[in-house]
N, C-alpha and C. Protein backbone atom coordinates (compact mmCIF):
# COMPACT_ATOMS: atom_id res chain seq x y z
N UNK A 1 0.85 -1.20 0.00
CA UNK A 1 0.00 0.00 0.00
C UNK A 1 0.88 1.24 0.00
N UNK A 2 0.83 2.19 -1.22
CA UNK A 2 1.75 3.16 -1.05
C UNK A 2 1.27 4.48 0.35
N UNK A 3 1.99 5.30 0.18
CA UNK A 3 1.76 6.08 0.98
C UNK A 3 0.60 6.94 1.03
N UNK A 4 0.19 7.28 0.04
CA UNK A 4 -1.46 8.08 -0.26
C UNK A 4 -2.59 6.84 0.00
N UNK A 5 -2.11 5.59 -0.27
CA UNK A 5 -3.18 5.04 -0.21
C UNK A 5 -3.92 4.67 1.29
N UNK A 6 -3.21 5.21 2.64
CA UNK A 6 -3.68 5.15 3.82
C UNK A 6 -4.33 6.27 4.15
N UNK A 7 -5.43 6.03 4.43
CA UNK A 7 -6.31 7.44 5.07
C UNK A 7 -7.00 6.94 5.90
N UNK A 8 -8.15 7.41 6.95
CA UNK A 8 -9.12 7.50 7.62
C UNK A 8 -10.58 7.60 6.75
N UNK A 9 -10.15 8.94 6.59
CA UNK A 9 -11.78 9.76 5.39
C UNK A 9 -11.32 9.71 4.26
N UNK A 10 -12.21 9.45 3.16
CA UNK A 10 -12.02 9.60 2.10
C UNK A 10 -13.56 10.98 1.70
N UNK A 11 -13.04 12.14 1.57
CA UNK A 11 -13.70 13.09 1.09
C UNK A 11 -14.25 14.01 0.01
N UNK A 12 -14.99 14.52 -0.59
CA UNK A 12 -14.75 14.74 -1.96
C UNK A 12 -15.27 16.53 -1.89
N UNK A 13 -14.49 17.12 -2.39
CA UNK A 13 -14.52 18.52 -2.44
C UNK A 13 -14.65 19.73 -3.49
N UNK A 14 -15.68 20.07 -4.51
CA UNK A 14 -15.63 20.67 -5.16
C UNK A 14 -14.92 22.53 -5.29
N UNK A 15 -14.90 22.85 -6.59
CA UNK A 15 -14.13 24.08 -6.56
C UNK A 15 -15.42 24.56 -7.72
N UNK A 16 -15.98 25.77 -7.08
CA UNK A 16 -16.70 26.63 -8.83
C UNK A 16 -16.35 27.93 -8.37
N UNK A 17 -16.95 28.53 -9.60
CA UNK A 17 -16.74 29.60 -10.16
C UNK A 17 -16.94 30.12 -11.36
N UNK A 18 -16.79 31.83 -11.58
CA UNK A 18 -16.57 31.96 -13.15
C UNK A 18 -15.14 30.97 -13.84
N UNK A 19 -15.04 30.85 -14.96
CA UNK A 19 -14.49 30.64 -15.82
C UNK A 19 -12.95 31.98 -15.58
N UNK A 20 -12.11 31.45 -15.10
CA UNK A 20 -10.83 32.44 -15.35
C UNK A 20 -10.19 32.91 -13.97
N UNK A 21 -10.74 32.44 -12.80
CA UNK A 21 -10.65 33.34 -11.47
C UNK A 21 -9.61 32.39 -10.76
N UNK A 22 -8.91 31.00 -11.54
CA UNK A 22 -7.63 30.60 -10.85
C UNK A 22 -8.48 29.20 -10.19
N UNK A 23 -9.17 28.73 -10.51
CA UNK A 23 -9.70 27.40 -9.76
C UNK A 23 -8.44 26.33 -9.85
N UNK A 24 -8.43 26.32 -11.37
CA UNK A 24 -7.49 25.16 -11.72
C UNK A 24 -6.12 25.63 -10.60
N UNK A 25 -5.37 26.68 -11.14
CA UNK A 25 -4.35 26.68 -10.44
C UNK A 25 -4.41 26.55 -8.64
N UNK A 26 -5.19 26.91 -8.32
CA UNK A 26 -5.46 26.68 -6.60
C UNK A 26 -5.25 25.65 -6.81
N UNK A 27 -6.17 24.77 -6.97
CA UNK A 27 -5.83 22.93 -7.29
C UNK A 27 -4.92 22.61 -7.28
N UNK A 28 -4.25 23.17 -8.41
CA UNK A 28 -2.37 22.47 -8.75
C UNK A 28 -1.77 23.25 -7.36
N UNK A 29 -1.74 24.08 -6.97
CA UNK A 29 -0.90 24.29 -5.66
C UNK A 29 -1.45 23.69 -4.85
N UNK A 30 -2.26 23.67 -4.11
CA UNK A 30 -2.48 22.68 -2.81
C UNK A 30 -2.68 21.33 -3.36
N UNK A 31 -2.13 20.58 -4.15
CA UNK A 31 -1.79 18.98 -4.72
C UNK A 31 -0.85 19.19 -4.87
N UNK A 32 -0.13 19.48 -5.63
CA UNK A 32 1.46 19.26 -6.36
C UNK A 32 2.20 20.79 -5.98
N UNK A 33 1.72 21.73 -5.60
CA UNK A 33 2.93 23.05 -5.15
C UNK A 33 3.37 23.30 -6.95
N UNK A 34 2.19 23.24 -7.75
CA UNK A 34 2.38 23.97 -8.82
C UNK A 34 1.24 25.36 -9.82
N UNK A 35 2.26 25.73 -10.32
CA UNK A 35 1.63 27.40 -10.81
C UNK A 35 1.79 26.74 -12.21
N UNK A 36 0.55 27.28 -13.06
CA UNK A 36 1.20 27.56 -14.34
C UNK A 36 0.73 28.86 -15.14
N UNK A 37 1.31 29.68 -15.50
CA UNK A 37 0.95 31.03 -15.57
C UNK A 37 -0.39 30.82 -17.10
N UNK A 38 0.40 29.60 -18.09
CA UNK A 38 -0.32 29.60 -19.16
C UNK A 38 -1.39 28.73 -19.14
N UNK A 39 -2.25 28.44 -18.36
CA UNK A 39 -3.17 27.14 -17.80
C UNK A 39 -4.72 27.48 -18.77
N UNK A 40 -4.39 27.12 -19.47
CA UNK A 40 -5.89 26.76 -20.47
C UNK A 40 -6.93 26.48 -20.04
N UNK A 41 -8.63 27.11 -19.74
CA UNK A 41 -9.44 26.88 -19.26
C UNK A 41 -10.15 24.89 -19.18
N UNK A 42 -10.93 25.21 -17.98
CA UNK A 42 -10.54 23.45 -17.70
C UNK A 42 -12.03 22.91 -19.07
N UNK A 43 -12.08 22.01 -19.03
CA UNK A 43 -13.24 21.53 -20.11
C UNK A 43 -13.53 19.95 -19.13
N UNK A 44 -14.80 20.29 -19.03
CA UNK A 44 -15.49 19.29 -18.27
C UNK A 44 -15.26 19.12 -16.72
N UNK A 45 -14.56 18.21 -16.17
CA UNK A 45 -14.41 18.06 -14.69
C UNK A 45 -12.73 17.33 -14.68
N UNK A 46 -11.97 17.75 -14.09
CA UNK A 46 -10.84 17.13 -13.24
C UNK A 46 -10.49 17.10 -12.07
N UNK A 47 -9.86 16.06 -11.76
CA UNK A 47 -10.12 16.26 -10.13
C UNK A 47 -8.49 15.90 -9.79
N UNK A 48 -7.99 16.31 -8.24
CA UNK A 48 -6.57 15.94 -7.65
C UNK A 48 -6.83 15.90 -6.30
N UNK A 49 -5.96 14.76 -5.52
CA UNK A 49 -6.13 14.71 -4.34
C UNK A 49 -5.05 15.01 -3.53
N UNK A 50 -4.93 14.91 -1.96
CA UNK A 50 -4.23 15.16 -1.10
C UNK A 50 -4.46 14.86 -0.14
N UNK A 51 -3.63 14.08 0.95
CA UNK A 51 -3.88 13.82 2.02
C UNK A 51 -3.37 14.89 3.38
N UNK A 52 -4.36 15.00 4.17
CA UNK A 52 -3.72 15.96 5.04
C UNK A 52 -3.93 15.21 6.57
N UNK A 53 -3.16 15.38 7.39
CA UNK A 53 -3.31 15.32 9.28
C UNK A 53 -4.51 15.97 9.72
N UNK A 54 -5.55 15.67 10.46
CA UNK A 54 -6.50 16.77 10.78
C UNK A 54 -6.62 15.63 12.40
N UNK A 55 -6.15 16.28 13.69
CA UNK A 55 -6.28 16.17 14.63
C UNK A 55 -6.17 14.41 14.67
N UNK A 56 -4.53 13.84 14.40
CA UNK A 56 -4.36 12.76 14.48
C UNK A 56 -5.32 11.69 13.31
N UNK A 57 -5.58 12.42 12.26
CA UNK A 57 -6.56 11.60 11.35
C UNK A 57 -6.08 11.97 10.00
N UNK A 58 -5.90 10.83 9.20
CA UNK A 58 -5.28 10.90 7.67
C UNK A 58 -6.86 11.29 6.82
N UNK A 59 -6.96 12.46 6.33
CA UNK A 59 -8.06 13.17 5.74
C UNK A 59 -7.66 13.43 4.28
N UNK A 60 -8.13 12.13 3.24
CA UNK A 60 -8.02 12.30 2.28
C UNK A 60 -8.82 13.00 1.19
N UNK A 61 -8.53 14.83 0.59
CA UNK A 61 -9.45 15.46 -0.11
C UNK A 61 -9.28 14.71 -1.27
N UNK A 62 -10.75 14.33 -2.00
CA UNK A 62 -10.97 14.52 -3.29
C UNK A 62 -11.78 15.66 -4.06
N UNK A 63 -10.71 16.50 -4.97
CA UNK A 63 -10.83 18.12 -5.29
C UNK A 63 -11.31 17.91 -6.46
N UNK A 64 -12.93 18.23 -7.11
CA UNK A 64 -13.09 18.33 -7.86
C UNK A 64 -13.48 19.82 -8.79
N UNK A 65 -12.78 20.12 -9.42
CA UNK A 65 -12.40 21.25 -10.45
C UNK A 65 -13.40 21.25 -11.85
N UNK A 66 -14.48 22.01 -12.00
CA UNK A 66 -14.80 22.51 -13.25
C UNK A 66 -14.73 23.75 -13.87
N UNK A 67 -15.51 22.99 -15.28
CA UNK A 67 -15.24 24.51 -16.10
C UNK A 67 -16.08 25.62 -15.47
N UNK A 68 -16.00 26.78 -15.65
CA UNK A 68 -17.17 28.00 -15.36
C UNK A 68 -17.86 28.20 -16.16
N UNK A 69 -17.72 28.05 -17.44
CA UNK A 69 -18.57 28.42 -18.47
C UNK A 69 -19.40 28.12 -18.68
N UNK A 70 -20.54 28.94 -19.05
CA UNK A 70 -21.85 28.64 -19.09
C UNK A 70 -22.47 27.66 -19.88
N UNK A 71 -21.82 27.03 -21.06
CA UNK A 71 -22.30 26.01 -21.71
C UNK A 71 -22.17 24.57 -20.76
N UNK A 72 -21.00 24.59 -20.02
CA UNK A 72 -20.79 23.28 -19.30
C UNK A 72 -21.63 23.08 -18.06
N UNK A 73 -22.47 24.06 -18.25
CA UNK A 73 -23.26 23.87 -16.64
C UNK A 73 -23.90 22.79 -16.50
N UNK A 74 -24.11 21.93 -17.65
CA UNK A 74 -25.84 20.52 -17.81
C UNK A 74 -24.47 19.59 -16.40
N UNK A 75 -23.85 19.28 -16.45
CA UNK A 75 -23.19 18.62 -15.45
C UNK A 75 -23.57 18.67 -14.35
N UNK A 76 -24.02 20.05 -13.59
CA UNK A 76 -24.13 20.26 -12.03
C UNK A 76 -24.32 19.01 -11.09
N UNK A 77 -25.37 18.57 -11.67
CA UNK A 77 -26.32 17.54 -10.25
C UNK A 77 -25.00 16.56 -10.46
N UNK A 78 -24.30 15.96 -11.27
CA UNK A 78 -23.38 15.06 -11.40
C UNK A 78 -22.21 15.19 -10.24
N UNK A 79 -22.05 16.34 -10.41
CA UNK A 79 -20.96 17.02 -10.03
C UNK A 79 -21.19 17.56 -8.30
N UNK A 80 -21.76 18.00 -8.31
CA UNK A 80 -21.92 17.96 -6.73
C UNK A 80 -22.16 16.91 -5.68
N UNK A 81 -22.70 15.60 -6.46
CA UNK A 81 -23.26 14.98 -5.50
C UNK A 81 -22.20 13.69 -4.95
N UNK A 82 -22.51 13.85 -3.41
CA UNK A 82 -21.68 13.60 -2.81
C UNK A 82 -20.97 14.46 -1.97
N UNK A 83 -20.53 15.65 -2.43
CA UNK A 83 -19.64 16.59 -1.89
C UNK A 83 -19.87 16.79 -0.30
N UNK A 84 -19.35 17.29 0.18
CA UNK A 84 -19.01 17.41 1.93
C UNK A 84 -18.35 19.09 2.02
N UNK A 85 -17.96 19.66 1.22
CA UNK A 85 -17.18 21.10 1.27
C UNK A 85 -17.20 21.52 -0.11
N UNK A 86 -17.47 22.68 -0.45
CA UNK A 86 -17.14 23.45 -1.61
C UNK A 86 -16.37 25.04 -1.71
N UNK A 87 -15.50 24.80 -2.31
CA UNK A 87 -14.67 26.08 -2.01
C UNK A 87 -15.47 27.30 -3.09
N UNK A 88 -15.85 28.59 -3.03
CA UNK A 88 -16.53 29.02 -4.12
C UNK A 88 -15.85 29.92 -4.32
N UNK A 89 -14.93 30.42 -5.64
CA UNK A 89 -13.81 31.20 -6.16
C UNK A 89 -14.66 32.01 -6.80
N UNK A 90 -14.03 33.64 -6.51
CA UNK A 90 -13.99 34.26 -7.20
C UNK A 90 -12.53 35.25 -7.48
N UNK A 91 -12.26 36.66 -8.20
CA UNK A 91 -11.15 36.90 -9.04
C UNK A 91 -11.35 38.38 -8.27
N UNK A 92 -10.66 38.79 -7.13
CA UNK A 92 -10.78 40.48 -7.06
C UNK A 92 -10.83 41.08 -8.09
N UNK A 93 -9.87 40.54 -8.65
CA UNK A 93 -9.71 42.15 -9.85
C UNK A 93 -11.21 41.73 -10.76
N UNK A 94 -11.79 40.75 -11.16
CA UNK A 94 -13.08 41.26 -11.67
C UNK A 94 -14.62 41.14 -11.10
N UNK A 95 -15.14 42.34 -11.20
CA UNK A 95 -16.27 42.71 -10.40
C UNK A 95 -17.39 41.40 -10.66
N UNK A 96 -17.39 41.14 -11.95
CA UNK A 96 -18.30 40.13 -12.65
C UNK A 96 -18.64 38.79 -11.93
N UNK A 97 -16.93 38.47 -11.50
CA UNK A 97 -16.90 36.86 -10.90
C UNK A 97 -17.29 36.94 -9.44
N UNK A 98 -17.19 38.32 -8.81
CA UNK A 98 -17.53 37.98 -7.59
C UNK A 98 -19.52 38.58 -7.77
N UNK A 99 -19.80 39.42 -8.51
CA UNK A 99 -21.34 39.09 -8.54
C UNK A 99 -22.17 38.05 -9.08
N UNK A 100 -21.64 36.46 -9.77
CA UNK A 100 -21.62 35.27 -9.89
C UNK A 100 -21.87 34.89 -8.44
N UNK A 101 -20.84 35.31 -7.43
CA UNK A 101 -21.14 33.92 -6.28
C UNK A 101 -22.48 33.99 -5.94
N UNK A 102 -23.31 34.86 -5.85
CA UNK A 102 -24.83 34.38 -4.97
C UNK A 102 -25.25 33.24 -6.50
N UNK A 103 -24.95 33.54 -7.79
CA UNK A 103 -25.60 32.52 -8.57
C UNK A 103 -24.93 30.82 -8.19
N UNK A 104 -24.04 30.85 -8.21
CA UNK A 104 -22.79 30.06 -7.21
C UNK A 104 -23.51 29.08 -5.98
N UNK A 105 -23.55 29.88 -5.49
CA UNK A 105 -24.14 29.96 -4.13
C UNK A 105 -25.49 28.92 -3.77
N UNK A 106 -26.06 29.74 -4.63
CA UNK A 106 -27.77 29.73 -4.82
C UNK A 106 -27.34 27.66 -5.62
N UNK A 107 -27.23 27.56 -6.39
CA UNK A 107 -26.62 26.39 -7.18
C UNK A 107 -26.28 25.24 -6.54
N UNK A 108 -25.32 25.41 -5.77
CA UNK A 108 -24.50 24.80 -4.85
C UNK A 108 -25.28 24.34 -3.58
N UNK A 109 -26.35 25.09 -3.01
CA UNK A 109 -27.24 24.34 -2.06
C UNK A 109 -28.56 23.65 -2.55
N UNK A 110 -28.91 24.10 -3.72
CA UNK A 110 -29.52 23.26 -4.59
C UNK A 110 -29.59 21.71 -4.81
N UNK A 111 -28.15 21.31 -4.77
CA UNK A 111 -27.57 20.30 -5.37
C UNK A 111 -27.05 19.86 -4.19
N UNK A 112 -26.80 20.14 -2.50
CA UNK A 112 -25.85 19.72 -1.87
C UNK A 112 -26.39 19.25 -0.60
N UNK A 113 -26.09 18.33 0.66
CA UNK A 113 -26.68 18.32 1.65
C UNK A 113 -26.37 19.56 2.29
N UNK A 114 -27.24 20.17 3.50
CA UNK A 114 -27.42 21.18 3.90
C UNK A 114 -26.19 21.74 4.75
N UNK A 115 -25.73 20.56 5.54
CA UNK A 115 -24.61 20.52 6.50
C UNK A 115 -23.23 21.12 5.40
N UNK A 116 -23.25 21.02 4.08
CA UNK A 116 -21.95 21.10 3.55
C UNK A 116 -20.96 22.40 4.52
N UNK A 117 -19.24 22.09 4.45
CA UNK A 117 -18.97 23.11 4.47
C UNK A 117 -18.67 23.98 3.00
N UNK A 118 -18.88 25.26 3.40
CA UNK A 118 -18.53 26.36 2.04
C UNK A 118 -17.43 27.59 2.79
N UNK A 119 -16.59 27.44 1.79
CA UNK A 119 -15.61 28.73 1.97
C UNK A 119 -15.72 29.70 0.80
N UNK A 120 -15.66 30.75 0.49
CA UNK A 120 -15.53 31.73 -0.10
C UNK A 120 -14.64 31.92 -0.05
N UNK A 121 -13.80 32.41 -1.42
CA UNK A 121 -12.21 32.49 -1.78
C UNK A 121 -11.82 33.63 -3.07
N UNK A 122 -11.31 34.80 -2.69
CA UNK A 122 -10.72 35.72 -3.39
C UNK A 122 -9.85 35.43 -3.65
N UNK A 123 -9.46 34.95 -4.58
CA UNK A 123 -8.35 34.76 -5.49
C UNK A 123 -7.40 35.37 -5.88
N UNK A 124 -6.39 35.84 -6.18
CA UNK A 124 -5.68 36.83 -7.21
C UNK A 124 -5.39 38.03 -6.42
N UNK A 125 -4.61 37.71 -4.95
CA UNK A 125 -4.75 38.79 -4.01
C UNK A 125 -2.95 39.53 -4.47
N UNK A 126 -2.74 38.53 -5.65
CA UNK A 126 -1.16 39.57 -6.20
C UNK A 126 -1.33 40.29 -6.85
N UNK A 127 -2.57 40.46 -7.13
CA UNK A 127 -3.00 41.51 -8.39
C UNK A 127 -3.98 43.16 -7.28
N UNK A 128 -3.79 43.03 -6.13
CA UNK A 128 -3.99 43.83 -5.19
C UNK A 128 -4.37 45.22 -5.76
N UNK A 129 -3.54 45.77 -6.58
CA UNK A 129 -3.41 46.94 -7.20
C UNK A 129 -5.04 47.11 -8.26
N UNK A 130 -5.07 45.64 -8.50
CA UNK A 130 -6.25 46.09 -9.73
C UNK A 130 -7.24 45.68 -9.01
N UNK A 131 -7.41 45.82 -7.58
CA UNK A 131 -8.70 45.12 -7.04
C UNK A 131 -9.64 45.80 -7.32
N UNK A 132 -10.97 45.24 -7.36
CA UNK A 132 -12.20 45.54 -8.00
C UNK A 132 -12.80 45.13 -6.59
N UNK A 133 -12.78 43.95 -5.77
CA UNK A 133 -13.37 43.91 -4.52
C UNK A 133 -13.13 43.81 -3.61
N UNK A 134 -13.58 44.46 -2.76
CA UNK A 134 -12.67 44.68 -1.35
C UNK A 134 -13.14 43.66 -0.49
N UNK A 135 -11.88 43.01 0.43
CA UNK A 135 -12.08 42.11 1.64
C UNK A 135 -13.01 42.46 2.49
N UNK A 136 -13.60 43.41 2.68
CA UNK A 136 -14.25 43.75 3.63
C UNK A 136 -15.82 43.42 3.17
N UNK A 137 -16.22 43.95 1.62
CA UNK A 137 -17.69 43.61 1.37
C UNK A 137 -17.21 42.18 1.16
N UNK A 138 -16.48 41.39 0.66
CA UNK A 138 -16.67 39.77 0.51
C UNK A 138 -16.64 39.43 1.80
N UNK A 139 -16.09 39.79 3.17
CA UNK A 139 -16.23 39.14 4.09
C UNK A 139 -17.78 39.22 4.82
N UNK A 140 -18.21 40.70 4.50
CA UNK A 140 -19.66 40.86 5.35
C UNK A 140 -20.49 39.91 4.80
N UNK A 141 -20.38 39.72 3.29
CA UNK A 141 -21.31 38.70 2.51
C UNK A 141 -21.15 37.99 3.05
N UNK A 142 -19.87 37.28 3.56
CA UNK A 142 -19.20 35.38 3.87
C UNK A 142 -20.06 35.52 5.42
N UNK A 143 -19.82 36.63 5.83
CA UNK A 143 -20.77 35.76 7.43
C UNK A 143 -21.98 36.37 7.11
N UNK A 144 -22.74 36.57 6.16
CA UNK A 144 -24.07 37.00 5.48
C UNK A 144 -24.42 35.65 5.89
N UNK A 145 -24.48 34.83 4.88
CA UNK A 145 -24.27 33.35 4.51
C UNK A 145 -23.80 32.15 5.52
N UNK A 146 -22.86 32.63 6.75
CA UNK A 146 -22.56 31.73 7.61
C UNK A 146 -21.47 30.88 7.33
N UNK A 147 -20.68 31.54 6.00
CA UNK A 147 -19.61 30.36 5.36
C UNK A 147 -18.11 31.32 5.96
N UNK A 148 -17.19 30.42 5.69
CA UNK A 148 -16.01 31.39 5.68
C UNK A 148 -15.15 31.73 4.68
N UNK A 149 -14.52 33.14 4.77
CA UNK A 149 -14.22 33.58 3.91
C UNK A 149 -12.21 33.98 4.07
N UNK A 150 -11.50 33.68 2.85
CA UNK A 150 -10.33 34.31 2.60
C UNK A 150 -9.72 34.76 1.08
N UNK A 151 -8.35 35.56 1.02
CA UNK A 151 -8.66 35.62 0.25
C UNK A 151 -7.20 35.33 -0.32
N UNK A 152 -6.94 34.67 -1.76
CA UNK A 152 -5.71 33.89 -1.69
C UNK A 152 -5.04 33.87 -3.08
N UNK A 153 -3.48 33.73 -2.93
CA UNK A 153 -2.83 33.64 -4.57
C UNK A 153 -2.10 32.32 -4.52
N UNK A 154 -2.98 31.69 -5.61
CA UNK A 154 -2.49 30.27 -6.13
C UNK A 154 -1.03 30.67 -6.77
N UNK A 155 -0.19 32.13 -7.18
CA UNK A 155 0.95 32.29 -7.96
C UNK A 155 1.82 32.33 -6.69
N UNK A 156 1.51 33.84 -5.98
CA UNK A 156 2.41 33.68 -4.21
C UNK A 156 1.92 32.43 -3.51
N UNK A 157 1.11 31.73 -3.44
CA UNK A 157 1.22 30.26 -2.53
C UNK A 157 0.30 31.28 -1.20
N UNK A 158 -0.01 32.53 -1.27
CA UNK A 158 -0.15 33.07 -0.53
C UNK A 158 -2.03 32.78 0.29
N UNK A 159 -2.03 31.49 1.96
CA UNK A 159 -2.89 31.57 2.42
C UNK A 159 -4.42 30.40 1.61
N UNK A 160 -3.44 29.50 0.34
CA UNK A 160 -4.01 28.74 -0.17
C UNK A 160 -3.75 27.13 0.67
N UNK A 161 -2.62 26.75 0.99
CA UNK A 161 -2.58 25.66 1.77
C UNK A 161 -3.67 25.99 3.19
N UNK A 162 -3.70 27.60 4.25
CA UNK A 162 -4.36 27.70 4.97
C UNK A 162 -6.35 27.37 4.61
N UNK A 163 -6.37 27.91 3.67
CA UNK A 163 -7.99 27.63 3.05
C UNK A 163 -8.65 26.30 3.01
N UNK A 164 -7.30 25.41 2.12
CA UNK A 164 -8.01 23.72 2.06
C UNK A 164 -7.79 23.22 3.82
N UNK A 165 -7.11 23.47 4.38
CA UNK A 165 -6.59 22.67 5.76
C UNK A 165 -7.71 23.17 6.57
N UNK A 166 -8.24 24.62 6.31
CA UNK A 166 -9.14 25.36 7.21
C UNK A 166 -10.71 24.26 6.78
N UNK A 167 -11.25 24.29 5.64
CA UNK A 167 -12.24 23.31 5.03
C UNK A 167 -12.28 22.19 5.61
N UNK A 168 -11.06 21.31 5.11
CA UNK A 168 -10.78 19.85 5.95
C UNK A 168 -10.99 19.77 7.07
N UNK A 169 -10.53 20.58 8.12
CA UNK A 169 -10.85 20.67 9.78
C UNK A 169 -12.16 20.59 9.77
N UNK A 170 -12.94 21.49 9.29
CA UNK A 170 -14.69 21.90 9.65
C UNK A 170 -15.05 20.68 8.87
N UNK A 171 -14.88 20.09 8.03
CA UNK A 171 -15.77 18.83 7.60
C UNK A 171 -14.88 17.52 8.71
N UNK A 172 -14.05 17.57 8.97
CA UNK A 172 -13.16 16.25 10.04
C UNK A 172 -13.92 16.71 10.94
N UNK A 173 -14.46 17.84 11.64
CA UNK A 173 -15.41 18.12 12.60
C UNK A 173 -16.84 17.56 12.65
N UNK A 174 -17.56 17.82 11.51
CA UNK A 174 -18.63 17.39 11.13
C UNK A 174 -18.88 16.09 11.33
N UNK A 175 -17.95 15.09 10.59
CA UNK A 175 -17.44 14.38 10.65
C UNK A 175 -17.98 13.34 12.22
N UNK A 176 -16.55 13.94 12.74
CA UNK A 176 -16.64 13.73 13.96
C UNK A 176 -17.76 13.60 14.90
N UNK A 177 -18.79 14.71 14.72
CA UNK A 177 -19.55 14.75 15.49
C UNK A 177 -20.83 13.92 15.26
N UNK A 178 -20.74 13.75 14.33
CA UNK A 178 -22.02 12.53 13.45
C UNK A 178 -21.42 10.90 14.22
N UNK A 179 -20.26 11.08 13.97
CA UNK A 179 -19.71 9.87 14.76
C UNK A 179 -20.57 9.75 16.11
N UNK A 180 -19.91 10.38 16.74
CA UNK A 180 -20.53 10.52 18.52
C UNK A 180 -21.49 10.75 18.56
N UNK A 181 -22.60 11.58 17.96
CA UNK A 181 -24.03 11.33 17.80
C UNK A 181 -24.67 10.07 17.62
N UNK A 182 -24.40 8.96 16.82
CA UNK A 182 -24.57 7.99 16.02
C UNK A 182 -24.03 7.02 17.30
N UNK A 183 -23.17 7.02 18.02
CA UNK A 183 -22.57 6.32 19.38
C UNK A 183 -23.79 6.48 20.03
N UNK A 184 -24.25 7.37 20.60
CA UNK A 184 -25.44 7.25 21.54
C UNK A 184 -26.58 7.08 21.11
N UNK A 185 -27.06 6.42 19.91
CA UNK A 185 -28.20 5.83 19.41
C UNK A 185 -28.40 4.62 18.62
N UNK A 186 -28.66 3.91 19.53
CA UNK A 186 -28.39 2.21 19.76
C UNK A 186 -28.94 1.83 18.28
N UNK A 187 -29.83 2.63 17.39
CA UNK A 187 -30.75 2.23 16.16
C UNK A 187 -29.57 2.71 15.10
N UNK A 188 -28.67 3.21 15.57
CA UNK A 188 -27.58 3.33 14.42
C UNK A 188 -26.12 2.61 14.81
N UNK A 189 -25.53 1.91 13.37
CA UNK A 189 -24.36 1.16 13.99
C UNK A 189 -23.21 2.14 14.05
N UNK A 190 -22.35 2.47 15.01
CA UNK A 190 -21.10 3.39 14.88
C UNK A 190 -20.33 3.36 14.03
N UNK A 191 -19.63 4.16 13.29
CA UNK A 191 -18.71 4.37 11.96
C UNK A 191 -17.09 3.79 13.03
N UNK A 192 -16.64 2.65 12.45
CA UNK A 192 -15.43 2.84 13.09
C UNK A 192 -14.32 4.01 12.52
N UNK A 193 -13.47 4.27 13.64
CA UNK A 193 -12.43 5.23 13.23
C UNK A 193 -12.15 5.22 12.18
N UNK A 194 -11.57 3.69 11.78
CA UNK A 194 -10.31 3.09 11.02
C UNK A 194 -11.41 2.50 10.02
N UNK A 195 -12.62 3.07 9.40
CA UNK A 195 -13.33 2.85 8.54
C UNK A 195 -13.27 4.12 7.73
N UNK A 196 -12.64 4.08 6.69
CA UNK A 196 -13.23 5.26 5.40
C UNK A 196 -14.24 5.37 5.35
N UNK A 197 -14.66 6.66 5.07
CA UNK A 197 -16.04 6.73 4.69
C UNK A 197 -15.70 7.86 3.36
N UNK A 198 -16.26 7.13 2.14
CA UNK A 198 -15.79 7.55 1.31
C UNK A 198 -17.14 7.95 0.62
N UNK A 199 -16.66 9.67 -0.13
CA UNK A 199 -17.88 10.45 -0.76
C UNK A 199 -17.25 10.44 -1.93
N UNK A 200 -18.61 9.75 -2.72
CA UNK A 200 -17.95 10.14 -4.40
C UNK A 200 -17.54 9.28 -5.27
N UNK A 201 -17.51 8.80 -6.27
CA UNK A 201 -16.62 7.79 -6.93
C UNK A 201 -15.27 8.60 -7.32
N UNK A 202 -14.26 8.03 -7.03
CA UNK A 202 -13.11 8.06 -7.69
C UNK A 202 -12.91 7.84 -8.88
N UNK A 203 -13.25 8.81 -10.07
CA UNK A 203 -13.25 8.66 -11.17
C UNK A 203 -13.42 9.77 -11.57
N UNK A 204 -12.55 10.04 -13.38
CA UNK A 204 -12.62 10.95 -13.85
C UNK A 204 -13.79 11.24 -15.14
N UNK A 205 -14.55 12.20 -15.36
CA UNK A 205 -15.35 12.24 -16.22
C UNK A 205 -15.23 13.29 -17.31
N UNK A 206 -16.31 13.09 -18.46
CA UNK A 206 -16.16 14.29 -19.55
C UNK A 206 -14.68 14.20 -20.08
């Protein structure tokens, strides 16, 4: 069994957004610690994983990445289901992608159990100079909503490893507490520790 292949949770985690606001590249940095400046919009769904520590527990994300564009939307119900956390990207510097998230938003609970966690994620915080939205209205929105909010550069590395690890905790929480709920009610059998509980098929589509 190689080394990725030991976990606890097996989790599955979507990424949306407009089309252009850095999804893909977030992805490639918190998986592989890679940028690519020339990254061609995604077409259909790809996904990358990672295992992280979350309070003595091997918490394996499965990150699933689509396109933004409006033709690829017939996918949704496919694509969400299952999920446990969704990160929802948008691009400071354009006004457009961050008035998308309530459509985002709105979408995403549509399609999701209620408990999900959601983070809100400003993207492109190296481009500071051309900001179009300020931390302050994306944050009043983020506890509008009850989700949390940061804001991050997949190019500086800057506060993107903190975002997925911050997600992972609140769903290893969730998690958790369904466990111990489920302990004190004799009509349900307990999840062992050292049982995966795995969301999602592992597989790539489109």
């Amino acid at each position: 069994m190689g080394k990725d292949d030991h976990y606890d949770y097996l989790v599955k985690v979507v990424l949306i957004g407009d089309s252009g606001v850095g999804k893909t590249n977030l992805l490639s940095r918190f998986a592989r610690n890679e940028f690519t400046s020339e990254s061609k919009s995604t077409i259909g769904v790809e996904f990358a994983t990672r295992s992280l520590n979350i309070a003595g527990k091997i918490i394996k994300a499965q990150c699933w990445d689509t396109a933004g564009q409006e033709r690829y939307r017939a996918i949704g119900s496919a694509y969400y289901r299952g999920a446990v956390g969704a990160l929802v990207v948008y691009d400071i510097t354009k006004r457009s992608s961050y008035d998308s998230v309530k459509k985002w938003m709105t979408e995403l609970r549509e399609h999701t159990e209620e408990k999900i966690v959601i983070m809100l994620i400003g993207n492109k915080s190296d481009l500071r100079h051309l900001r179009a939205v300020t931390a302050e209205e994306a944050r009043t929105y983020a506890e509008s909503e009850k989700v949390a909010f940061v804001e991050t550069s997949a190019l500086e590395t800057t506060n993107v490893e903190m975002a997925f690890h911050n997600a992972l905790t609140d769903i290893y929480k969730g998690i958790a507490a369904k466990e111990i709920l489920n302990s004190f009610n004799p009509a349900v059998r307990p999840i062992s520790a050292s049982t995966p509980i795995t969301v999602g098929a592992a597989r790539k589509c489109c």
